[in-house]
Protein backbone atom coordinates (compact mmCIF):
# COMPACT_ATOMS: atom_id res chain seq x y z
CA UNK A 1 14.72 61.07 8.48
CA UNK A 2 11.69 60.04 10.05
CA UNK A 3 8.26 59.22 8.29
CA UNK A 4 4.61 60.61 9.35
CA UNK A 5 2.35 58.54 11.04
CA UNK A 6 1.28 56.15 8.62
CA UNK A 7 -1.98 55.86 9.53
CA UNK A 8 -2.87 59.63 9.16
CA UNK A 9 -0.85 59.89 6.01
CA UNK A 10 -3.13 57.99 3.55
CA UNK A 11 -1.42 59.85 0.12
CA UNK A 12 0.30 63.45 -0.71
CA UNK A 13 -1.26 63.22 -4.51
CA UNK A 14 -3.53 61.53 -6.66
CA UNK A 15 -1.09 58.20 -7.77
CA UNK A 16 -0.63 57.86 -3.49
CA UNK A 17 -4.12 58.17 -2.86
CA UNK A 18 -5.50 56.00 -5.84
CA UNK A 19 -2.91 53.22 -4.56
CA UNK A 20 -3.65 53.69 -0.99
CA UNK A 21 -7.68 52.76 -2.14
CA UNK A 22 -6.66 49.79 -3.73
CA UNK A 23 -4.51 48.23 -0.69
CA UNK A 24 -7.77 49.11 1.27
CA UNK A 25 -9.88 47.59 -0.97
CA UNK A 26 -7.52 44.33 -1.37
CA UNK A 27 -6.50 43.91 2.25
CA UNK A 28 -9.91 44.56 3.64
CA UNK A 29 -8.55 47.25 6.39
CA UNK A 30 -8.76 50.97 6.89
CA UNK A 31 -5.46 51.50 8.07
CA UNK A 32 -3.45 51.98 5.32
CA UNK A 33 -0.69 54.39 5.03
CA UNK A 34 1.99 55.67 2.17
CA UNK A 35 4.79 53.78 4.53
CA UNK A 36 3.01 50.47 5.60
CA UNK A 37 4.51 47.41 3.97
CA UNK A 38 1.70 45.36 1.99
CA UNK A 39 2.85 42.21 3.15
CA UNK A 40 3.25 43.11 7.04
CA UNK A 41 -0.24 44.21 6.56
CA UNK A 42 -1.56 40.68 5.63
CA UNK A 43 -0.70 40.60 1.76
CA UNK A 44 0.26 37.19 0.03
CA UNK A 45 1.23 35.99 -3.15
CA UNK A 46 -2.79 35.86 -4.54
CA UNK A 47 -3.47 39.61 -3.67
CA UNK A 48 0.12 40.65 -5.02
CA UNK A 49 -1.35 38.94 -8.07
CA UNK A 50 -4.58 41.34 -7.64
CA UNK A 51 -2.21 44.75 -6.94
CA UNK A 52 0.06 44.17 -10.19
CA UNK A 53 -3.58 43.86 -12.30
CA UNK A 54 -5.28 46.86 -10.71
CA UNK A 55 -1.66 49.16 -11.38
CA UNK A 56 -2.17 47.93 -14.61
CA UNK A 57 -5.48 48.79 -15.13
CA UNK A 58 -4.78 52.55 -13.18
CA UNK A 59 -1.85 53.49 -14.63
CA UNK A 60 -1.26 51.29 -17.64
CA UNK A 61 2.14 50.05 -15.67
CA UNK A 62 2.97 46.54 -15.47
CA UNK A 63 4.65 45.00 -12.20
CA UNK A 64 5.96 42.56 -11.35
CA UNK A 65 5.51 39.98 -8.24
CA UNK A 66 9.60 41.02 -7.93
CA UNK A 67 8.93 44.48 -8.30
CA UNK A 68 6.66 44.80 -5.51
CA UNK A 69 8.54 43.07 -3.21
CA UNK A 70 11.09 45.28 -4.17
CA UNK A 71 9.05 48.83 -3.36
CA UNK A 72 6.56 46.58 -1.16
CA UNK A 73 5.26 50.42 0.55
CA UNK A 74 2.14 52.69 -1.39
CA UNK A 75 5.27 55.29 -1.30
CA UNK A 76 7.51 53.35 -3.00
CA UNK A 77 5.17 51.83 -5.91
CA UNK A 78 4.45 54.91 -6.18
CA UNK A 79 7.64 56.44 -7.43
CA UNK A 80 7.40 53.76 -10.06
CA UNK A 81 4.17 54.19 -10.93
CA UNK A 82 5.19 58.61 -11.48
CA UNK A 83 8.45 57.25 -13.49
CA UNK A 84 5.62 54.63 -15.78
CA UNK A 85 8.16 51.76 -15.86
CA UNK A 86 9.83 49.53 -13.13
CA UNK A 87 13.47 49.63 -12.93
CA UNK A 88 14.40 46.05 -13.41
CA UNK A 89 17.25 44.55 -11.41
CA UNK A 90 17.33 41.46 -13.55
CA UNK A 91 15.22 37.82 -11.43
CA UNK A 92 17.13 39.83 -7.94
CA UNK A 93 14.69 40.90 -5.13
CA UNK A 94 16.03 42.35 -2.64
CA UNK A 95 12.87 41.58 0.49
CA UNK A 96 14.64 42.97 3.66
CA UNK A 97 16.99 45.38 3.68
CA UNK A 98 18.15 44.58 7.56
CA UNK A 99 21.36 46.47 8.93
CA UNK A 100 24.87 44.62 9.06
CA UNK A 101 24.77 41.50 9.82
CA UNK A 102 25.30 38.72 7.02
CA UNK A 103 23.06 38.75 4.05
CA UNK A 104 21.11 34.79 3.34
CA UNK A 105 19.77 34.70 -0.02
CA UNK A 106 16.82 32.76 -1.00
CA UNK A 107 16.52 30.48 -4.21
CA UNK A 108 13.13 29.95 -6.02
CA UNK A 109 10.79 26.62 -5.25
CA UNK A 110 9.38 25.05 -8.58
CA UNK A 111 7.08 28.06 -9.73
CA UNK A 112 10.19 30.63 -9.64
CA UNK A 113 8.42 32.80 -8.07
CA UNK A 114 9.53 33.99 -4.77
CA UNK A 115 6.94 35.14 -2.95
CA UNK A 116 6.82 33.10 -0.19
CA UNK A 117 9.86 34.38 1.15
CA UNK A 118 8.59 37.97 3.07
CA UNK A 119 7.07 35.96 5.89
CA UNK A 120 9.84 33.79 6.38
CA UNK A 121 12.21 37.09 6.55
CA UNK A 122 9.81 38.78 8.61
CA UNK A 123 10.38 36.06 11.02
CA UNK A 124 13.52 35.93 10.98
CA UNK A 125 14.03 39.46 12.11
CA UNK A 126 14.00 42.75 10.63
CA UNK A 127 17.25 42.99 11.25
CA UNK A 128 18.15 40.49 8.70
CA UNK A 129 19.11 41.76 5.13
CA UNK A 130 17.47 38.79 3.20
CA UNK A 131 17.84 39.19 -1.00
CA UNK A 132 15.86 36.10 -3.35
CA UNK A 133 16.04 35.60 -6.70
CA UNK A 134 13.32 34.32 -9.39
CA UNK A 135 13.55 32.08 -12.04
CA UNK A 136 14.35 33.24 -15.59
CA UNK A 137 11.21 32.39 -17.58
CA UNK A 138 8.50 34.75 -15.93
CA UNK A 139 8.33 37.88 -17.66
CA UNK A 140 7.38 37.70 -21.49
CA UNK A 141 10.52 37.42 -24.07
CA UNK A 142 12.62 35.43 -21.13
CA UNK A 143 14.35 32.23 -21.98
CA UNK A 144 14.43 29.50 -19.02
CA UNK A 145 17.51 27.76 -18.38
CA UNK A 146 17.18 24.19 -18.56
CA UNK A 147 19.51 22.46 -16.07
CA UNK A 148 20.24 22.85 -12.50
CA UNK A 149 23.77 23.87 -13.24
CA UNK A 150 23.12 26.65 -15.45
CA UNK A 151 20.53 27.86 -13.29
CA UNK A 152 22.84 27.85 -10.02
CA UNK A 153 25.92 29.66 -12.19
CA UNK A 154 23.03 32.44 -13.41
CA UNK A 155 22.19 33.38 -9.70
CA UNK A 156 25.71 33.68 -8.81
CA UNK A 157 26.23 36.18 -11.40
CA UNK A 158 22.94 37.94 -10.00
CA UNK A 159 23.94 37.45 -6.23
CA UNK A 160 27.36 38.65 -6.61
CA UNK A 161 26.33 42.09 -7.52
CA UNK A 162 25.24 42.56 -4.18
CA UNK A 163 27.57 40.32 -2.36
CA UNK A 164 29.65 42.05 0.44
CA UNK A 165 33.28 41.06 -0.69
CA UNK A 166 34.52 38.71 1.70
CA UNK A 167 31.78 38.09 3.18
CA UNK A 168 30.65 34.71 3.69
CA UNK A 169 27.52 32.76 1.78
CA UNK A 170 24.01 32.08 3.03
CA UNK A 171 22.24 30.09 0.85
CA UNK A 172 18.14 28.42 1.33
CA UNK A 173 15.46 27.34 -0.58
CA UNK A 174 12.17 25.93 0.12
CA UNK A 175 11.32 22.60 -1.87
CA UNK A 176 13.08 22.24 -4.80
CA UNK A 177 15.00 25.39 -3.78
CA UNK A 178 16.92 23.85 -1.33
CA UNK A 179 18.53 21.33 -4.59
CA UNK A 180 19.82 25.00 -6.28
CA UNK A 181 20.95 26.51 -3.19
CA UNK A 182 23.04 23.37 -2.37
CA UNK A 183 23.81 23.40 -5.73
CA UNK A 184 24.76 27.08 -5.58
CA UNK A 185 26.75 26.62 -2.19
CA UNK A 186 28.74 23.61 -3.88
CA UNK A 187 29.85 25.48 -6.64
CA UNK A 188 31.18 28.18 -4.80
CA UNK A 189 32.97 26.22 -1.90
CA UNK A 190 34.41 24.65 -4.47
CA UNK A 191 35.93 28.10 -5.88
CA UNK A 192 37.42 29.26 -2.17
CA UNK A 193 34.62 31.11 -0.88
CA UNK A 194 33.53 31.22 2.51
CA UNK A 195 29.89 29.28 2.92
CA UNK A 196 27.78 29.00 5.85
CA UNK A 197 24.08 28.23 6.21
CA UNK A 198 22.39 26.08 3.73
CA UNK A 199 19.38 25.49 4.53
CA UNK A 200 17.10 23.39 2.79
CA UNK A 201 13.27 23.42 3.86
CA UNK A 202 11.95 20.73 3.67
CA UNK A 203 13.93 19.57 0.86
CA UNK A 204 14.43 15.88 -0.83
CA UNK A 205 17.40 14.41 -2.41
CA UNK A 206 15.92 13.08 -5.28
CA UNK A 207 13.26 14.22 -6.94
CA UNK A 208 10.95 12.13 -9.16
CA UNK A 209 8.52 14.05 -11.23
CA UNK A 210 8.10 11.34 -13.78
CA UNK A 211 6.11 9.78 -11.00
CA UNK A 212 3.39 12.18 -11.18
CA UNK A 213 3.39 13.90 -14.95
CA UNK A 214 0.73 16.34 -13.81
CA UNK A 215 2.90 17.48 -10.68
CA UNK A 216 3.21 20.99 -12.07
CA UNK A 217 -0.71 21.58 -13.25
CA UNK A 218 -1.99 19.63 -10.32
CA UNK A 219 0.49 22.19 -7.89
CA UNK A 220 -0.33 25.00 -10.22
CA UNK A 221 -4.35 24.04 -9.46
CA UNK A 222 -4.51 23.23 -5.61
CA UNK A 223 -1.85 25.78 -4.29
CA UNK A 224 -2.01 28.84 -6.20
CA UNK A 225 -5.90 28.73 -8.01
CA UNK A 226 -7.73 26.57 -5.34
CA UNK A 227 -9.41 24.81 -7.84
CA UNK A 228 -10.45 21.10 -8.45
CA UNK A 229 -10.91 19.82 -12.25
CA UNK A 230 -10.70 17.04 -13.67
CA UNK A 231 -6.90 17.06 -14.64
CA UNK A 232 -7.45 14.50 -17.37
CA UNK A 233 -9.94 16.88 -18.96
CA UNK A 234 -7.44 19.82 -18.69
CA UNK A 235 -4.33 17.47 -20.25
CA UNK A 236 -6.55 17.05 -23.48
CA UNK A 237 -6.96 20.52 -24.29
CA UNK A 238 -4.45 22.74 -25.94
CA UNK A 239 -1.87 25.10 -24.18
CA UNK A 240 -3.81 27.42 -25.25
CA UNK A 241 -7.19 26.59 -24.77
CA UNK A 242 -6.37 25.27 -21.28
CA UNK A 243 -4.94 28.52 -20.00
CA UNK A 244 -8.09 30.63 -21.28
CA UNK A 245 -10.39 27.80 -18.90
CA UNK A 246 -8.03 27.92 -16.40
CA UNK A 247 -7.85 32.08 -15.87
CA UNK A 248 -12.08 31.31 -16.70
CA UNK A 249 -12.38 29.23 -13.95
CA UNK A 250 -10.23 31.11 -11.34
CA UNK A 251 -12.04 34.14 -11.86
CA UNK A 252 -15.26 32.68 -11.53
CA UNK A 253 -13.75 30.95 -8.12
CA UNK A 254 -12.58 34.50 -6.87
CA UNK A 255 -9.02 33.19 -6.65
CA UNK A 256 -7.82 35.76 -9.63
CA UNK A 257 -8.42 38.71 -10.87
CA UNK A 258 -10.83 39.08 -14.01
CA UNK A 259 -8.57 41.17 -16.22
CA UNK A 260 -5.44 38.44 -15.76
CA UNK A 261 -4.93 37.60 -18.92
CA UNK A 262 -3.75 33.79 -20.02
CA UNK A 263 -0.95 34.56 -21.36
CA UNK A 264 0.64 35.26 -17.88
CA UNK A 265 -0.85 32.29 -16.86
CA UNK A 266 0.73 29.96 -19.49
CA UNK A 267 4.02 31.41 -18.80
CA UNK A 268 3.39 30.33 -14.98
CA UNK A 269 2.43 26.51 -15.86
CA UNK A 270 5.45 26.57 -18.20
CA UNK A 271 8.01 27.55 -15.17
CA UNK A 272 6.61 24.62 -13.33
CA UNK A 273 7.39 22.17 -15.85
CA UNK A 274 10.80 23.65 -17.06
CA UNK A 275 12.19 23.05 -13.82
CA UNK A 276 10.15 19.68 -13.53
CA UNK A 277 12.49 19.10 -16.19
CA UNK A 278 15.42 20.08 -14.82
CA UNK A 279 15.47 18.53 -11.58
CA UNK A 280 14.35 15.29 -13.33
CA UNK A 281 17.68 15.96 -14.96
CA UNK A 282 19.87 16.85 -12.09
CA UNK A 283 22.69 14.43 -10.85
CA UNK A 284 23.70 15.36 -7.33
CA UNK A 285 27.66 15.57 -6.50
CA UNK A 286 28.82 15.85 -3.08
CA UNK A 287 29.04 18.74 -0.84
CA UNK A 288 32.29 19.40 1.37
CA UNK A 289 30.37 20.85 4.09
CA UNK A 290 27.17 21.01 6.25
CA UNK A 291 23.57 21.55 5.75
CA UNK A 292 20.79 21.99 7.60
CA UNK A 293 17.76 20.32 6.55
CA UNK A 294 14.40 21.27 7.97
CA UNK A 295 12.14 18.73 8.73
CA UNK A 296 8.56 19.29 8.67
CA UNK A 297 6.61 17.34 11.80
CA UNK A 298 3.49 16.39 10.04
CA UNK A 299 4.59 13.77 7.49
CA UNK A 300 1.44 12.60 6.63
CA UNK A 301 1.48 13.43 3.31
CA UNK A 302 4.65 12.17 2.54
CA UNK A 303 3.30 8.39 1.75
CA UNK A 304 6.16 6.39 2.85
CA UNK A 305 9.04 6.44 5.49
CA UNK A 306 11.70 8.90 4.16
CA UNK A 307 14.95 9.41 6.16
CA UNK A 308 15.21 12.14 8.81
CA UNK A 309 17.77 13.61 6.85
CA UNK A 310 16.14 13.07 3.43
CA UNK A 311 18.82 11.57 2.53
CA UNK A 312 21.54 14.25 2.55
CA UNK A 313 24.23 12.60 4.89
CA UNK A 314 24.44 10.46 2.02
CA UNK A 315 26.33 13.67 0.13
CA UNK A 316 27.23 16.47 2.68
CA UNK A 317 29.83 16.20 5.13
CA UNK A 318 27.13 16.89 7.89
CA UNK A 319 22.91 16.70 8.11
CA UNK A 320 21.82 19.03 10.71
CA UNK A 321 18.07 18.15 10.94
CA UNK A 322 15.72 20.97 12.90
CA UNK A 323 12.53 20.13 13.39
CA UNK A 324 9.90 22.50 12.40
CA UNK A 325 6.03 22.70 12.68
CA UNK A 326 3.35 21.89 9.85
CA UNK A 327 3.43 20.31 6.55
CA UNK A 328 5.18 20.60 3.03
CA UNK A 329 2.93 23.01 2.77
CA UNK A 330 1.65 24.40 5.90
CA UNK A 331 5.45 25.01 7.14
CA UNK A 332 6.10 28.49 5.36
CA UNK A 333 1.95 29.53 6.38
CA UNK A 334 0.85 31.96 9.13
CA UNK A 335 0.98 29.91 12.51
CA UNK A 336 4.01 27.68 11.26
CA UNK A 337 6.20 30.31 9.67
CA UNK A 338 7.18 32.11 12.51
CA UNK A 339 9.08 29.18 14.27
CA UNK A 340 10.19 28.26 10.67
CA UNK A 341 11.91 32.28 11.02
CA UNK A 342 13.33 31.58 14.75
CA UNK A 343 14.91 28.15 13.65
CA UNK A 344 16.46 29.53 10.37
CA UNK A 345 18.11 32.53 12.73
CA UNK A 346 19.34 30.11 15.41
CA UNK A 347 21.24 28.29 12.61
CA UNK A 348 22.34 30.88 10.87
CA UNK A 349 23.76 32.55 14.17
CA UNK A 350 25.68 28.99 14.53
CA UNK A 351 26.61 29.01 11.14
CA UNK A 352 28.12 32.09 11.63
CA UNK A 353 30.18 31.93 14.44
CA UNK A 354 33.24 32.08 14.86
CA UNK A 355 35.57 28.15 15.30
CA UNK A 356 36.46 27.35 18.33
CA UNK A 357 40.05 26.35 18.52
CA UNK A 358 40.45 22.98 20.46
């Protein structure tokens, strides 16, 4: 089945066309059709933000970051928008469909959120069926988990529901992703099954929040809002009251919408520090296998000499360290991303192949 053009097929009824003006209107471009994907036409995790508040406001419909990734075209949304709920597939997201070849999943950095992930798929190929799942503790009337364990056994359950049987296990995660999908890839080479990339970005052995008890506001400010405050000012106000300035502020700033509503927002800070807390927690145990471990060139914000590995020879059988370009940060932007993509499918082509008998 083939679609129309989808630049000269802006909407077939009012729900299309209404969502068609509001990708225009948030992606600044013209050229918007029922079948382009939102994030292949420049969309990131701030307007995703801006698109579940305006279906909201249309259609009285709430969304998701996970849904939209998950019907990421005006078409798609669209169906959910006629049906006036989302069909929920649990914290899975499946971002890339891709054709045969072996599925990686993604685990969630500190926010649980997991939209950082389309670009790095996109890179990788669109060949590439690529599945990520978010953390528990997101969407109102969810519990988070509170260790590293429990979280890694939850996202097996999840991941096995779309698992190929037999077929073998690629885990990542950016930052403090990487810890659950080694985590994730322990437990289940330790069960029999077959495991092949791991692939941590960027990602540290330890982990010491306690160093920095404003980690999560401070990441929460700078990364996703843009903003600069005082952060002593913000720790001595209540939950509440600090959410309420913080939405305040953003809007005024132009980094989020003005109908996003604090409560959202709480439940965001609280997902940093929950898994603040359970990394702080975590105790590492050995991995009988390799990982790859990719190593951002600029280190100057790292503020000290850190292994090349980051310390995971110390617990694998094997540290394969790739370099890649950029920061922390920078590594998983536009400009840096798409070697990022190359490197992770060069590895997981090697990770894949076949032993050679000696």
């Amino acid at each position: 089945m083939t679609h129309p053009n989808p630049t000269t097929d802006p909407g077939r009824d009012g729900v299309e066309l209404q969502l068609a003006d509001v990708w225009r209107r948030l992606l600044g471009r013209d050229d918007v059709g029922i079948h382009d994907d939102f994030f292949s036409l420049g969309g990131h995790s701030l307007l995703a933000i801006k698109l579940t508040v305006e279906v909201r406001r249309l259609f009285q419909v709430d969304l998701t970051a996970a849904d939209l990734l998950a019907a990421a075209t005006v078409a798609e949304l669209a169906e959910i928008v006629r049906r006036g709920t989302a069909d929920r597939q649990g914290q899975l997201v499946r971002i890339q469909q891709g054709t045969d070849r072996s599925p990686v999943y993604a685990l969630p950095p500190v926010s649980g959120t997991v939209l950082l992930y389309p670009p790095i798929a996109r890179a990788m190929g669109l060949d590439q069926p690529f599945w990520a799942v978010q953390s528990l503790g997101l969407l109102p009337g969810e519990e988070p988990l509170t260790s590293i364990e429990e979280i890694s056994e939850h996202f097996i359950e999840q991941l096995r529901t779309v698992h190929p049987e037999g077929a073998e296990w690629n885990l990542m995660g950016y930052s403090m992703g990487g810890l659950l999908a080694y985590e994730t890839a322990r437990r289940l080479k330790e069960r029999g099954e077959r495991v092949g990339l791991v692939g941590l970005l960027d990602t540290r052995i330890t982990v010491e929040p306690s160093a920095d008890p404003d980690f999560a506001l401070r990441a929460l400010l700078w990364r996703g809002l843009k903003l600069e405050l005082d952060i002593d000012w913000l720790r001595g106000l209540d939950p509440d009251a600090r959410a309420r300035t913080l939405v305040e502020r953003a809007v005024e700033a132009g980094t989020m919408p003005a109908d996003f509503d604090a409560d959202r927002l709480r439940r965001m800070i609280d997902m940093y520090q929950f898994n603040l807390d359970a990394l702080a927690a975590y105790e590492i145990k050995p991995y009988d296998g390799p990982v790859t471990v990719f190593r951002v060139t600029d280190r100057s914000m790292e503020g000290g000499t850190l292994p090349e590995d980051l310390g995971w020879s110390e617990v694998t059988e094997r540290a394969v360290v790739v370099d890649v370009p950029g920061d922390h940060f920078t590594m998983v932007e536009p400009g840096q991303v798409e070697v990022l993509g190359r490197r992770l499918r060069e590895q997981l082509d090697l990770a894949s192949a076949p032993a050679v008998a000696s």
